[in-house]
PDB file of N, CA and C in Angstrom:
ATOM      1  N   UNK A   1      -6.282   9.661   1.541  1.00  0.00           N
ATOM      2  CA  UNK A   1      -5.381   8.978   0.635  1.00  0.00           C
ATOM      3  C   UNK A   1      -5.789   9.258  -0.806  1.00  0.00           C
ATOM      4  N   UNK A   2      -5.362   8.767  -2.019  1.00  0.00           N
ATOM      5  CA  UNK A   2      -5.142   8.882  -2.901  1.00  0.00           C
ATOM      6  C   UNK A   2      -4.938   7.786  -4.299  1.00  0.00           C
ATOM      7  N   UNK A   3      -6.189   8.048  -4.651  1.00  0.00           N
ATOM      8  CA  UNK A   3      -6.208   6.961  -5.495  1.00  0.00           C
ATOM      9  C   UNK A   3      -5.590   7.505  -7.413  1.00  0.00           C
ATOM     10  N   UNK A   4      -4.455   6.961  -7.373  1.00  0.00           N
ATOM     11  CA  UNK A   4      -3.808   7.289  -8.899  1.00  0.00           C
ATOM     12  C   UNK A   4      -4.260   6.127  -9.951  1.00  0.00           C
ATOM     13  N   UNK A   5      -4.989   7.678 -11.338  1.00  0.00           N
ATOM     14  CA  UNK A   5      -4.871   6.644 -12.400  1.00  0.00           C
ATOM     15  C   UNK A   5      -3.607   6.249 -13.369  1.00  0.00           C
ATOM     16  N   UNK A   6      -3.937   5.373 -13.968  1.00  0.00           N
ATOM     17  CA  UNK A   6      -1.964   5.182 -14.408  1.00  0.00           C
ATOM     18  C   UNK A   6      -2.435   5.984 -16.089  1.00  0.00           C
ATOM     19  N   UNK A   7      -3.720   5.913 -16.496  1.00  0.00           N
ATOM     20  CA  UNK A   7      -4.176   5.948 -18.017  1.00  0.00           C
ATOM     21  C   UNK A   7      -4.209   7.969 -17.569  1.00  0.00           C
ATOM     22  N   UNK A   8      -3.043   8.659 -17.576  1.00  0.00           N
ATOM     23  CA  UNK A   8      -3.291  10.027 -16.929  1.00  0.00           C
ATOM     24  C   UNK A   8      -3.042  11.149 -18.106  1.00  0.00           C
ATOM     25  N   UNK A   9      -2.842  10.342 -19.372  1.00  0.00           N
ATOM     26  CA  UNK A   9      -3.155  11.301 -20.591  1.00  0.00           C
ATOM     27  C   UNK A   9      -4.746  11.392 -20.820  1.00  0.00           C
ATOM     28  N   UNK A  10      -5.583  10.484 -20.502  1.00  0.00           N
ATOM     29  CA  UNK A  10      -7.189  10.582 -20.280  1.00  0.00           C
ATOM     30  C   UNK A  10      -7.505  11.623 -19.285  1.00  0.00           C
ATOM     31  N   UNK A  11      -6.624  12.107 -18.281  1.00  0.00           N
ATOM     32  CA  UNK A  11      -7.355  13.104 -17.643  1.00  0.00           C
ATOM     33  C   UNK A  11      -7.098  14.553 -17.525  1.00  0.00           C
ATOM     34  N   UNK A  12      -7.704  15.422 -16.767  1.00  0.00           N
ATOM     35  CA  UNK A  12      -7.071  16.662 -17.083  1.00  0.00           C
ATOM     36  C   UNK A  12      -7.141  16.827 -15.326  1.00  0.00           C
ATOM     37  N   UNK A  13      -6.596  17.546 -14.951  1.00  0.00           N
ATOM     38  CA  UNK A  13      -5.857  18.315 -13.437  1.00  0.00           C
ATOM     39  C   UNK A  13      -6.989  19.215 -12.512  1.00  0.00           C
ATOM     40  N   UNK A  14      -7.623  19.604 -11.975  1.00  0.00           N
ATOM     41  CA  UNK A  14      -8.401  20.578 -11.253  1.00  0.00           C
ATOM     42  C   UNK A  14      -7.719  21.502 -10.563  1.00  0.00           C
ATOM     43  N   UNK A  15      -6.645  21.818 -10.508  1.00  0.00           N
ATOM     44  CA  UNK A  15      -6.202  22.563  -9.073  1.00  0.00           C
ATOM     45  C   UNK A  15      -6.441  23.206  -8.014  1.00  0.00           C
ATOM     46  N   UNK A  16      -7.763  23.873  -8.250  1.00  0.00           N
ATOM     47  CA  UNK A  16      -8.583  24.600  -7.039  1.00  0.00           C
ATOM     48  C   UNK A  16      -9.256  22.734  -6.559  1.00  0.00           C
ATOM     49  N   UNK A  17      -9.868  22.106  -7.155  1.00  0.00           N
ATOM     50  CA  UNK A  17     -10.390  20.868  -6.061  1.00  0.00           C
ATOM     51  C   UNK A  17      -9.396  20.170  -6.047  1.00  0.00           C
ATOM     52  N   UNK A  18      -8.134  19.744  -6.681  1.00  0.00           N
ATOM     53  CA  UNK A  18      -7.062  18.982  -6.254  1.00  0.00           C
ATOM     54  C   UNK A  18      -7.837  17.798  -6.405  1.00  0.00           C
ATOM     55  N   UNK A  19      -7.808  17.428  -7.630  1.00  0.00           N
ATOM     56  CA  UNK A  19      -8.269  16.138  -8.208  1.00  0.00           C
ATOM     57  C   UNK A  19      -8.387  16.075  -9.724  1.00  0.00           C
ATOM     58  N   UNK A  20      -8.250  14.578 -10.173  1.00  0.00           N
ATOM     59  CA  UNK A  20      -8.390  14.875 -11.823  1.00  0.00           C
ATOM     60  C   UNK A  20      -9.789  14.265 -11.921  1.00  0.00           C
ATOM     61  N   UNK A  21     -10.281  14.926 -13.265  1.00  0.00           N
ATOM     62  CA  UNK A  21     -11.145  14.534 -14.243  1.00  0.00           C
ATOM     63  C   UNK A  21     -11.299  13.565 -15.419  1.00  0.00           C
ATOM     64  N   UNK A  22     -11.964  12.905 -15.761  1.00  0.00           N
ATOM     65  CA  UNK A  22     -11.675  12.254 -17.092  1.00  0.00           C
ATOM     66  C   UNK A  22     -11.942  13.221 -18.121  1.00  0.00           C
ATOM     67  N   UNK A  23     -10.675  12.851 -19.408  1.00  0.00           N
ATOM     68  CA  UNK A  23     -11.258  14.197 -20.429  1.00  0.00           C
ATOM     69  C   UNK A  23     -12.723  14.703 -20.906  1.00  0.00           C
ATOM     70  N   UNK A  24     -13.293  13.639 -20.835  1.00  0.00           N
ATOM     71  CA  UNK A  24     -14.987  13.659 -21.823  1.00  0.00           C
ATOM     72  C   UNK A  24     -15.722  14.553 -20.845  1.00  0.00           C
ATOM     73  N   UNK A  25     -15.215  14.847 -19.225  1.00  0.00           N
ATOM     74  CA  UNK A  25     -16.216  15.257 -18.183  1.00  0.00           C
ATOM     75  C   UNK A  25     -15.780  16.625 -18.358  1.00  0.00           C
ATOM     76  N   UNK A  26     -13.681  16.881 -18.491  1.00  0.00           N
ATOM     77  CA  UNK A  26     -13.282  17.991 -18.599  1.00  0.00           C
ATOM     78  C   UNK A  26     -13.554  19.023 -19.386  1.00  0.00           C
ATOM     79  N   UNK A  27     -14.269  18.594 -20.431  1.00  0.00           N
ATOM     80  CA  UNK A  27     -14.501  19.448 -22.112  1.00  0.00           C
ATOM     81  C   UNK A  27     -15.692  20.642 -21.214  1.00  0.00           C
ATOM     82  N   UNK A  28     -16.417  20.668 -20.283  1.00  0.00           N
ATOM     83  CA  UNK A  28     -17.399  20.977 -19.604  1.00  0.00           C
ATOM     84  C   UNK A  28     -16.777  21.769 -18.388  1.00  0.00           C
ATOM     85  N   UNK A  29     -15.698  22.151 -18.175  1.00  0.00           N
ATOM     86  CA  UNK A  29     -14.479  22.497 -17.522  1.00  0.00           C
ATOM     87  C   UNK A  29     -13.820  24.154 -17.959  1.00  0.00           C
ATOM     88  N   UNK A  30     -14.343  25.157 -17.353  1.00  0.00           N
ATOM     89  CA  UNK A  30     -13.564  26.222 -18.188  1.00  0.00           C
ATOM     90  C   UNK A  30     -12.059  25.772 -18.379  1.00  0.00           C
ATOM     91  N   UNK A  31     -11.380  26.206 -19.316  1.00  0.00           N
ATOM     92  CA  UNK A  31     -10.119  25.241 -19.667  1.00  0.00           C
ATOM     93  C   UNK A  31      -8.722  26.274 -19.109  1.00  0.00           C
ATOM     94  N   UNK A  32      -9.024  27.436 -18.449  1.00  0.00           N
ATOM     95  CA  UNK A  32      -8.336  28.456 -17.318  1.00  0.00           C
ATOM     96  C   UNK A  32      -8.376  27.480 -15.834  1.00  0.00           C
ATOM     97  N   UNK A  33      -9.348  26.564 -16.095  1.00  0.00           N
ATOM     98  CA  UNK A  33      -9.492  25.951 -14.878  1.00  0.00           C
ATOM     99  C   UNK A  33      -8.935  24.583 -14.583  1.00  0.00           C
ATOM    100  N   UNK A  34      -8.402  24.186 -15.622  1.00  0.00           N
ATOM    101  CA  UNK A  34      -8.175  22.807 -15.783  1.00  0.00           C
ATOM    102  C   UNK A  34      -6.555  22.969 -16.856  1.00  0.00           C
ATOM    103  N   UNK A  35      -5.903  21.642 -16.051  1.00  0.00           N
ATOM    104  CA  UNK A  35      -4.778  21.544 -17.163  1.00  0.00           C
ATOM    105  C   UNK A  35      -4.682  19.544 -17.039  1.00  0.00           C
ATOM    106  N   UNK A  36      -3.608  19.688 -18.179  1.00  0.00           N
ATOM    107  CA  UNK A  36      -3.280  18.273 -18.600  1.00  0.00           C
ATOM    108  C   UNK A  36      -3.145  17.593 -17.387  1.00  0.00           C
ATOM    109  N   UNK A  37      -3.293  16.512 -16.825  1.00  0.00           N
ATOM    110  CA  UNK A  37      -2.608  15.651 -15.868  1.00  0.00           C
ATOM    111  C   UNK A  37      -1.288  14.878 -16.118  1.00  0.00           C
ATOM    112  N   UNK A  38      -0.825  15.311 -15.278  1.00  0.00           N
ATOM    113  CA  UNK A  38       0.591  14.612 -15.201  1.00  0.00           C
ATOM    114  C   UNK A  38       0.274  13.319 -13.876  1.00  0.00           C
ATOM    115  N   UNK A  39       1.234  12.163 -14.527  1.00  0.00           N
ATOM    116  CA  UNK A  39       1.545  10.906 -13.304  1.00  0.00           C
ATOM    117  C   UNK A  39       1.022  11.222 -11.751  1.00  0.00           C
ATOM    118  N   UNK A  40       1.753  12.595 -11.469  1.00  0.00           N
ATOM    119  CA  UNK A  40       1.825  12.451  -9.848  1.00  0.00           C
ATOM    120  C   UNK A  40       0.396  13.562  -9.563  1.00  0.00           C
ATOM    121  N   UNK A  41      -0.207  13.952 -10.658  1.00  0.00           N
ATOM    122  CA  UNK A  41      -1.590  14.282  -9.759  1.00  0.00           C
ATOM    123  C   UNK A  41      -2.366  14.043 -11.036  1.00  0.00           C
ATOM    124  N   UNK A  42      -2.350  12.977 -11.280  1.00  0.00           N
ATOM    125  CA  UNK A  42      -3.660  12.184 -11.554  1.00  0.00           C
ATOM    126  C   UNK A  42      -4.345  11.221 -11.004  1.00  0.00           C
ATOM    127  N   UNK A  43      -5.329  11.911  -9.899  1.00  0.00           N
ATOM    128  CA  UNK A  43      -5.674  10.991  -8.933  1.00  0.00           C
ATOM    129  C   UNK A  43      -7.289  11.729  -7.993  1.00  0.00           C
ATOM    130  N   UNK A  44      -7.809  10.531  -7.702  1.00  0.00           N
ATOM    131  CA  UNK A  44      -9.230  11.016  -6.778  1.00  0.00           C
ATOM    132  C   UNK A  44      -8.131  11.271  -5.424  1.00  0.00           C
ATOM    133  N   UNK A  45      -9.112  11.971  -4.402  1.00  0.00           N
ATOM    134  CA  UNK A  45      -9.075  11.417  -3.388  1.00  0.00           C
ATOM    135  C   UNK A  45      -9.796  10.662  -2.499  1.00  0.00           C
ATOM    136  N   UNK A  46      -9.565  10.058  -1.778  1.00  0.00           N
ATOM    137  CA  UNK A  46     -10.771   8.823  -0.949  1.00  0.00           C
ATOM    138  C   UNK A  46     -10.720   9.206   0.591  1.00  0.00           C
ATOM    139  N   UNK A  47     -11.387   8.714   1.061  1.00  0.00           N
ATOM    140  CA  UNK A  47     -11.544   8.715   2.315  1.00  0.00           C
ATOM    141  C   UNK A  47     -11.904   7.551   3.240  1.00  0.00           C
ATOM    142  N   UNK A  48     -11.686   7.218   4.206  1.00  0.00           N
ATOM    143  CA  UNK A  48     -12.152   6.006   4.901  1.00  0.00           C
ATOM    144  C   UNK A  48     -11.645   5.376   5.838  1.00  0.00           C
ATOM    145  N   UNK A  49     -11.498   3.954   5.772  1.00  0.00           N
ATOM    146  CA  UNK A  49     -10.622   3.392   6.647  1.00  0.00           C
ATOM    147  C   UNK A  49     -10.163   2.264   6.367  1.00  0.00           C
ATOM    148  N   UNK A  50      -8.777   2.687   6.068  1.00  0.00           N
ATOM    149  CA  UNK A  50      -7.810   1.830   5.337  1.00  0.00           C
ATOM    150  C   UNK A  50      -6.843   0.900   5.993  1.00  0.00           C
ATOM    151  N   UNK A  51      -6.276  -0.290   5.208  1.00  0.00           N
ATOM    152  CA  UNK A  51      -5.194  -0.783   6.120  1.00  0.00           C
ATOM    153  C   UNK A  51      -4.110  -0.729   5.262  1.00  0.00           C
ATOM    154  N   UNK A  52      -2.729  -0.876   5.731  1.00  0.00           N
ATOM    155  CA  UNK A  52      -0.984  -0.716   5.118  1.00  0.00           C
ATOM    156  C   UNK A  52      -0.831  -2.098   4.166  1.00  0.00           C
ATOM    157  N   UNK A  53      -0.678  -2.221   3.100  1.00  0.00           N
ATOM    158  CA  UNK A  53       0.100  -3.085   2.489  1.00  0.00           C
ATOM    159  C   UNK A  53       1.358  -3.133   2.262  1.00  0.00           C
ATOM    160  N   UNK A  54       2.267  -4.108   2.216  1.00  0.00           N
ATOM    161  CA  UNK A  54       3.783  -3.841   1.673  1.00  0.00           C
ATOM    162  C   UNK A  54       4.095  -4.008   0.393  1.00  0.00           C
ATOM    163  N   UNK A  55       2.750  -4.829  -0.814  1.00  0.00           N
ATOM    164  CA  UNK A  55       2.709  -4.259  -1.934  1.00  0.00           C
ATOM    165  C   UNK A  55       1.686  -4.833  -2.517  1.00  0.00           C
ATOM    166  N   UNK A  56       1.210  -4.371  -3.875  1.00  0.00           N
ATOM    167  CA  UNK A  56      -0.659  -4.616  -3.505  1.00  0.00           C
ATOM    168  C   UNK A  56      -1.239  -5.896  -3.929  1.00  0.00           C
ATOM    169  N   UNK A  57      -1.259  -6.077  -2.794  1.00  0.00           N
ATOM    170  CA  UNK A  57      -2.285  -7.298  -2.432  1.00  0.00           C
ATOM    171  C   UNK A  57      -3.565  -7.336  -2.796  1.00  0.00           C
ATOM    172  N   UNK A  58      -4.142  -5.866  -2.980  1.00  0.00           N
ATOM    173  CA  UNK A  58      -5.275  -5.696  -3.144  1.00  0.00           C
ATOM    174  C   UNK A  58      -5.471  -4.890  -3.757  1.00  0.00           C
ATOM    175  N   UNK A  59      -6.797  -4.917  -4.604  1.00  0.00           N
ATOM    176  CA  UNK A  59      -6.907  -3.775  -5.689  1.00  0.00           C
ATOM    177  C   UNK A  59      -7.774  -3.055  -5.380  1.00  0.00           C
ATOM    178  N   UNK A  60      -8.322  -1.634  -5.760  1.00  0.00           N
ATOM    179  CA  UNK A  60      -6.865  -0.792  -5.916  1.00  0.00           C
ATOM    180  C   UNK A  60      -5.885  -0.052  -4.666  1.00  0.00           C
ATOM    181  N   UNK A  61      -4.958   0.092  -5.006  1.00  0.00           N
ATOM    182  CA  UNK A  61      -3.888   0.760  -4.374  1.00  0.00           C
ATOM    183  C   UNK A  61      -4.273   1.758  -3.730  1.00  0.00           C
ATOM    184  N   UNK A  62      -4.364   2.277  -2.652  1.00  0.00           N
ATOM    185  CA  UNK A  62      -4.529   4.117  -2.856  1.00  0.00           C
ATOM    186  C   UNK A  62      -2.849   4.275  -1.814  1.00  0.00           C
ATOM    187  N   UNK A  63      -2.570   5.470  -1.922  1.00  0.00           N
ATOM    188  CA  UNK A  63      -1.208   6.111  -1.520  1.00  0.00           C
ATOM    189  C   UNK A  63      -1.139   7.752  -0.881  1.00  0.00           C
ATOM    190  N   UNK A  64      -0.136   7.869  -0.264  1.00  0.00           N
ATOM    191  CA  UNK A  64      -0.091   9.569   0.194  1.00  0.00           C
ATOM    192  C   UNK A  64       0.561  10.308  -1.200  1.00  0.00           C
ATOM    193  N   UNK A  65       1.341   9.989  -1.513  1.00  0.00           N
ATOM    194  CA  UNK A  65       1.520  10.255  -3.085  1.00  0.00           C
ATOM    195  C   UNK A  65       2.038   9.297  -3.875  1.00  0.00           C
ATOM    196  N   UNK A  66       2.797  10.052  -4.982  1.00  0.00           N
ATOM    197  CA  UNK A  66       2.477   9.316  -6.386  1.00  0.00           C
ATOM    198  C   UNK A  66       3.372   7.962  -5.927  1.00  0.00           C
ATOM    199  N   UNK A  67       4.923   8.404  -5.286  1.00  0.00           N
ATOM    200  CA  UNK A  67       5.403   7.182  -5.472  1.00  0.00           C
ATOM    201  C   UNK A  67       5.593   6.919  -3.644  1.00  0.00           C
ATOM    202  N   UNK A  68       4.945   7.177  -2.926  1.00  0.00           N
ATOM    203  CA  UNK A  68       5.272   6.907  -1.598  1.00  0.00           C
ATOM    204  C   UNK A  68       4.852   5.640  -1.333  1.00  0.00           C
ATOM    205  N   UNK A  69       5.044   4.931  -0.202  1.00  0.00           N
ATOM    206  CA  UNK A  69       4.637   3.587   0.773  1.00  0.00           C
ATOM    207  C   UNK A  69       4.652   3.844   1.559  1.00  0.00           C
ATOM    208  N   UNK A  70       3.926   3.183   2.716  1.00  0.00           N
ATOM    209  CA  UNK A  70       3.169   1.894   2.038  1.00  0.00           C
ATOM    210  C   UNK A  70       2.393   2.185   1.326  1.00  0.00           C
ATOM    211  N   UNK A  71       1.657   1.154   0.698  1.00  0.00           N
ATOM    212  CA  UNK A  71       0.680   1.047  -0.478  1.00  0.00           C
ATOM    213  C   UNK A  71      -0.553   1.161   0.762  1.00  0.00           C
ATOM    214  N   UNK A  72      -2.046   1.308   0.625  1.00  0.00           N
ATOM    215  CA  UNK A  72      -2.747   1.420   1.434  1.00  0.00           C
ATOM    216  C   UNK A  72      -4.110   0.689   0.815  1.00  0.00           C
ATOM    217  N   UNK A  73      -4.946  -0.198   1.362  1.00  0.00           N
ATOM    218  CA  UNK A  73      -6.022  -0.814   0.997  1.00  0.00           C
ATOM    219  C   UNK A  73      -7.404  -0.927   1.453  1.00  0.00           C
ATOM    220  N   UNK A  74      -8.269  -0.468   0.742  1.00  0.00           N
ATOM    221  CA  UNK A  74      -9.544  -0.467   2.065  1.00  0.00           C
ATOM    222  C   UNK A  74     -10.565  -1.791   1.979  1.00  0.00           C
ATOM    223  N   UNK A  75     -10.213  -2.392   3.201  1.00  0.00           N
ATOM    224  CA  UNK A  75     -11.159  -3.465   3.514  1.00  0.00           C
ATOM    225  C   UNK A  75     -12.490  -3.330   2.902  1.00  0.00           C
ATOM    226  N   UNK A  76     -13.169  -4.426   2.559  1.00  0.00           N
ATOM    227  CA  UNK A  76     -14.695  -4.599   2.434  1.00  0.00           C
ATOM    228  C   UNK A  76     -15.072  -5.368   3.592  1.00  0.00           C
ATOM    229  N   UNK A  77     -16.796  -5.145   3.760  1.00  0.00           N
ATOM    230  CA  UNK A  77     -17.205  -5.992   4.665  1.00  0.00           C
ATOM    231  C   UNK A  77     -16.798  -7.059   4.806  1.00  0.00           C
ATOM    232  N   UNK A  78     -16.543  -8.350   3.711  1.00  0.00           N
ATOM    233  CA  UNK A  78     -15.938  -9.386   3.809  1.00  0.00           C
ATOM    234  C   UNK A  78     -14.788  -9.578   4.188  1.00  0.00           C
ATOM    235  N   UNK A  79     -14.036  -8.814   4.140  1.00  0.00           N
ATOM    236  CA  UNK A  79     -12.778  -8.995   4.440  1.00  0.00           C
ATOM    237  C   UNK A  79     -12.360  -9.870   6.117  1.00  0.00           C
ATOM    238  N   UNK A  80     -12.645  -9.198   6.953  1.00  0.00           N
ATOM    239  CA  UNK A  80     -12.638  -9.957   7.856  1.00  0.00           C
ATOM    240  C   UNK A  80     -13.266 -11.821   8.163  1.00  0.00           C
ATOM    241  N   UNK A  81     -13.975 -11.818   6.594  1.00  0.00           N
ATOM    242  CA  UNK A  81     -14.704 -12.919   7.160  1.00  0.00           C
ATOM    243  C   UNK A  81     -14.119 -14.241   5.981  1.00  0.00           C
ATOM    244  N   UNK A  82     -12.992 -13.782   5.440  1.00  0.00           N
ATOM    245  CA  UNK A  82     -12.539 -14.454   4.249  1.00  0.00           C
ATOM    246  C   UNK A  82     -11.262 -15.010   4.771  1.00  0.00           C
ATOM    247  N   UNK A  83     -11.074 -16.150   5.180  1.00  0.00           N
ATOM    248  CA  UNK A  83      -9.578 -16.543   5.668  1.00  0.00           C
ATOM    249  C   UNK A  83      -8.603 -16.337   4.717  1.00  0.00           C
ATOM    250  N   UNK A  84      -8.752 -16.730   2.957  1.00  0.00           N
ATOM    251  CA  UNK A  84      -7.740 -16.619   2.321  1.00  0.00           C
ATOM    252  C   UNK A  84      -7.041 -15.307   2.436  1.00  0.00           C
ATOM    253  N   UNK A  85      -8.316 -14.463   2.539  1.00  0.00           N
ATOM    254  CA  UNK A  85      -7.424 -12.395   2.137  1.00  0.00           C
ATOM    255  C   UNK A  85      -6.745 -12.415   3.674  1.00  0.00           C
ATOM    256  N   UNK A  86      -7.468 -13.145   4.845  1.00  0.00           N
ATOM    257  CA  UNK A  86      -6.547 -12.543   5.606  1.00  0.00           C
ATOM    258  C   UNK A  86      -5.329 -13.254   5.941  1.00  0.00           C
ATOM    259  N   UNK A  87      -4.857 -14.752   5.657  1.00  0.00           N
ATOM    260  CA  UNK A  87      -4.237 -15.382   5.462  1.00  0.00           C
ATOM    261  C   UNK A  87      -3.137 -14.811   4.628  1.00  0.00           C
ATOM    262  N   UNK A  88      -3.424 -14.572   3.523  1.00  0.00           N
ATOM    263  CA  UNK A  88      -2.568 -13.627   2.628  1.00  0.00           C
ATOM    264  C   UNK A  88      -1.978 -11.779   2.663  1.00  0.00           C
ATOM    265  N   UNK A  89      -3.026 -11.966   3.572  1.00  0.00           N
ATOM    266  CA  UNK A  89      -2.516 -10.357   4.042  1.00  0.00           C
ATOM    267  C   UNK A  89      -1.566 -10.509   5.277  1.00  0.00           C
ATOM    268  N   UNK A  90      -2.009 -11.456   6.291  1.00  0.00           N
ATOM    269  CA  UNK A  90      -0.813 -11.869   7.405  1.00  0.00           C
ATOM    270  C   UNK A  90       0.152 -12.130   6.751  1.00  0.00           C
ATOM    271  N   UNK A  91       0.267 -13.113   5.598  1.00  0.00           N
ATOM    272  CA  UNK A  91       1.833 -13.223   5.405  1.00  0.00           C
ATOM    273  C   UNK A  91       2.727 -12.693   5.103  1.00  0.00           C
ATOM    274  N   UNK A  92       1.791 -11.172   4.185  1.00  0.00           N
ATOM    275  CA  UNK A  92       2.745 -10.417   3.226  1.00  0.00           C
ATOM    276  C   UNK A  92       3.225  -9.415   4.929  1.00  0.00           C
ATOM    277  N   UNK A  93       2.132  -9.342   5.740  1.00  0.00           N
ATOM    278  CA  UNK A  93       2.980  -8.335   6.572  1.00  0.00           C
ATOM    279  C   UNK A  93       4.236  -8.937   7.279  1.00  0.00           C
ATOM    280  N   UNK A  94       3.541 -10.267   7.409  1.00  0.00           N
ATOM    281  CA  UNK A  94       5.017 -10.650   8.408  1.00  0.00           C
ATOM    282  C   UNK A  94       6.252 -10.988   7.577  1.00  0.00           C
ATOM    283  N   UNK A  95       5.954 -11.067   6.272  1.00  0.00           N
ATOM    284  CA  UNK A  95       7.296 -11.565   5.461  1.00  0.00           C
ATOM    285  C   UNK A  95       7.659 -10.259   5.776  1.00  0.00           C
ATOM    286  N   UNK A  96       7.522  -9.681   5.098  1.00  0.00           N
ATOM    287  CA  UNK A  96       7.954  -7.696   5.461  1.00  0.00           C
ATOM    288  C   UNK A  96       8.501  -7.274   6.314  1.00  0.00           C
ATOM    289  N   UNK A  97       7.945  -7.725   7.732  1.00  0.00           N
ATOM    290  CA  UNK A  97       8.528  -7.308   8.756  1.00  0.00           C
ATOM    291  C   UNK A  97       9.572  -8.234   9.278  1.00  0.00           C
ATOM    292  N   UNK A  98       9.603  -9.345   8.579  1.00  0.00           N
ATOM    293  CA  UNK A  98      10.849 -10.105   8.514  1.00  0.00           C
ATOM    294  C   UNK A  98      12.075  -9.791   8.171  1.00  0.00           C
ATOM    295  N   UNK A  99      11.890  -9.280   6.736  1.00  0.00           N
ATOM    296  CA  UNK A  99      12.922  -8.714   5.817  1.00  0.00           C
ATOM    297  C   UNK A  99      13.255  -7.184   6.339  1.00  0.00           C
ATOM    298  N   UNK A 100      12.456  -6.374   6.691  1.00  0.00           N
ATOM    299  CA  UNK A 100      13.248  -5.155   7.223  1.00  0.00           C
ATOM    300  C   UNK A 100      13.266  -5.242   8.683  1.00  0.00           C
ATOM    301  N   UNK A 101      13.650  -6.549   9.035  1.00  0.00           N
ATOM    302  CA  UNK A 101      14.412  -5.982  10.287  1.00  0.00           C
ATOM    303  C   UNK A 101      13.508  -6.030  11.478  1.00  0.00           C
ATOM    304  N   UNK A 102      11.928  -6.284  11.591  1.00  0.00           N
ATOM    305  CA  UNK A 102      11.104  -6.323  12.592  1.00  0.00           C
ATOM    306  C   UNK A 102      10.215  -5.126  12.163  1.00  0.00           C
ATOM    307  N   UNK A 103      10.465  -4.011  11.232  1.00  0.00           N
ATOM    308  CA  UNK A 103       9.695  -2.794  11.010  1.00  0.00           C
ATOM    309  C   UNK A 103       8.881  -2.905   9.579  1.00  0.00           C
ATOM    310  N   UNK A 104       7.612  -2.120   9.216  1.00  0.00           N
ATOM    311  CA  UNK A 104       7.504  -2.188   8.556  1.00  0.00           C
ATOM    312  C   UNK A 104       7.159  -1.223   7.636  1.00  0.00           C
ATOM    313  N   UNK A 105       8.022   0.165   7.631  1.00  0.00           N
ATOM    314  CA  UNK A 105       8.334   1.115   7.266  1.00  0.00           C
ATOM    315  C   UNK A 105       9.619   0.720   6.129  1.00  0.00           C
ATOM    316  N   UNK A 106       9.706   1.901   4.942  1.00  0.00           N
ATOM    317  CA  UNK A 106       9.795   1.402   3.352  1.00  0.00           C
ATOM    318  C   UNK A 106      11.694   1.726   3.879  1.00  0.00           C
TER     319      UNK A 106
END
């Protein structure tokens, strides 16, 4: 997944690693190698194991791209052990799957 920054005039683009930089790291960057970042690839990528939000509940966001859904969130250890997050995470799914119909695809 894919974690986007929104501040994406601060970064510059990688295209061979397919990830952005912050400018201050980029200056250190042959500049053949690097371009401006635009919205939809200004972003790390992450790895792990995530769960679906229907909108973010939790910070931060990560996504398959810039504007796709679901929104995607990665648990912390606590998470399971915190009734409010999961209390609040049950509701947003089932309101969701209320409103579209039983599914919870966008």
């Amino acid at each position: 997944l894919k974690l986007f920054f929104s501040d994406y005039k601060n970064y510059y683009y990688l295209p061979v690693e397919d990830q952005a930089i912050h400018k201050s790291v980029a200056v250190y960057v042959d500049p053949e190698h690097r371009e401006k970042a635009k919205a939809s690839n200004c972003y790390q990528r992450v790895s792990g194991l995530f769960l679906p939000e229907p909108e973010e509940l939790f910070s931060p966001a990560f996504r398959t791209g810039f504007h796709e859904h679901p929104l995607w969130f990665r648990p912390d250890g606590e998470f399971g052990k915190n009734s409010e997050k999961l209390s609040e995470y049950a509701s947003a799914l089932t309101a969701r799957c209320l409103a579209a119909g039983g599914t919870f695809g966008t």
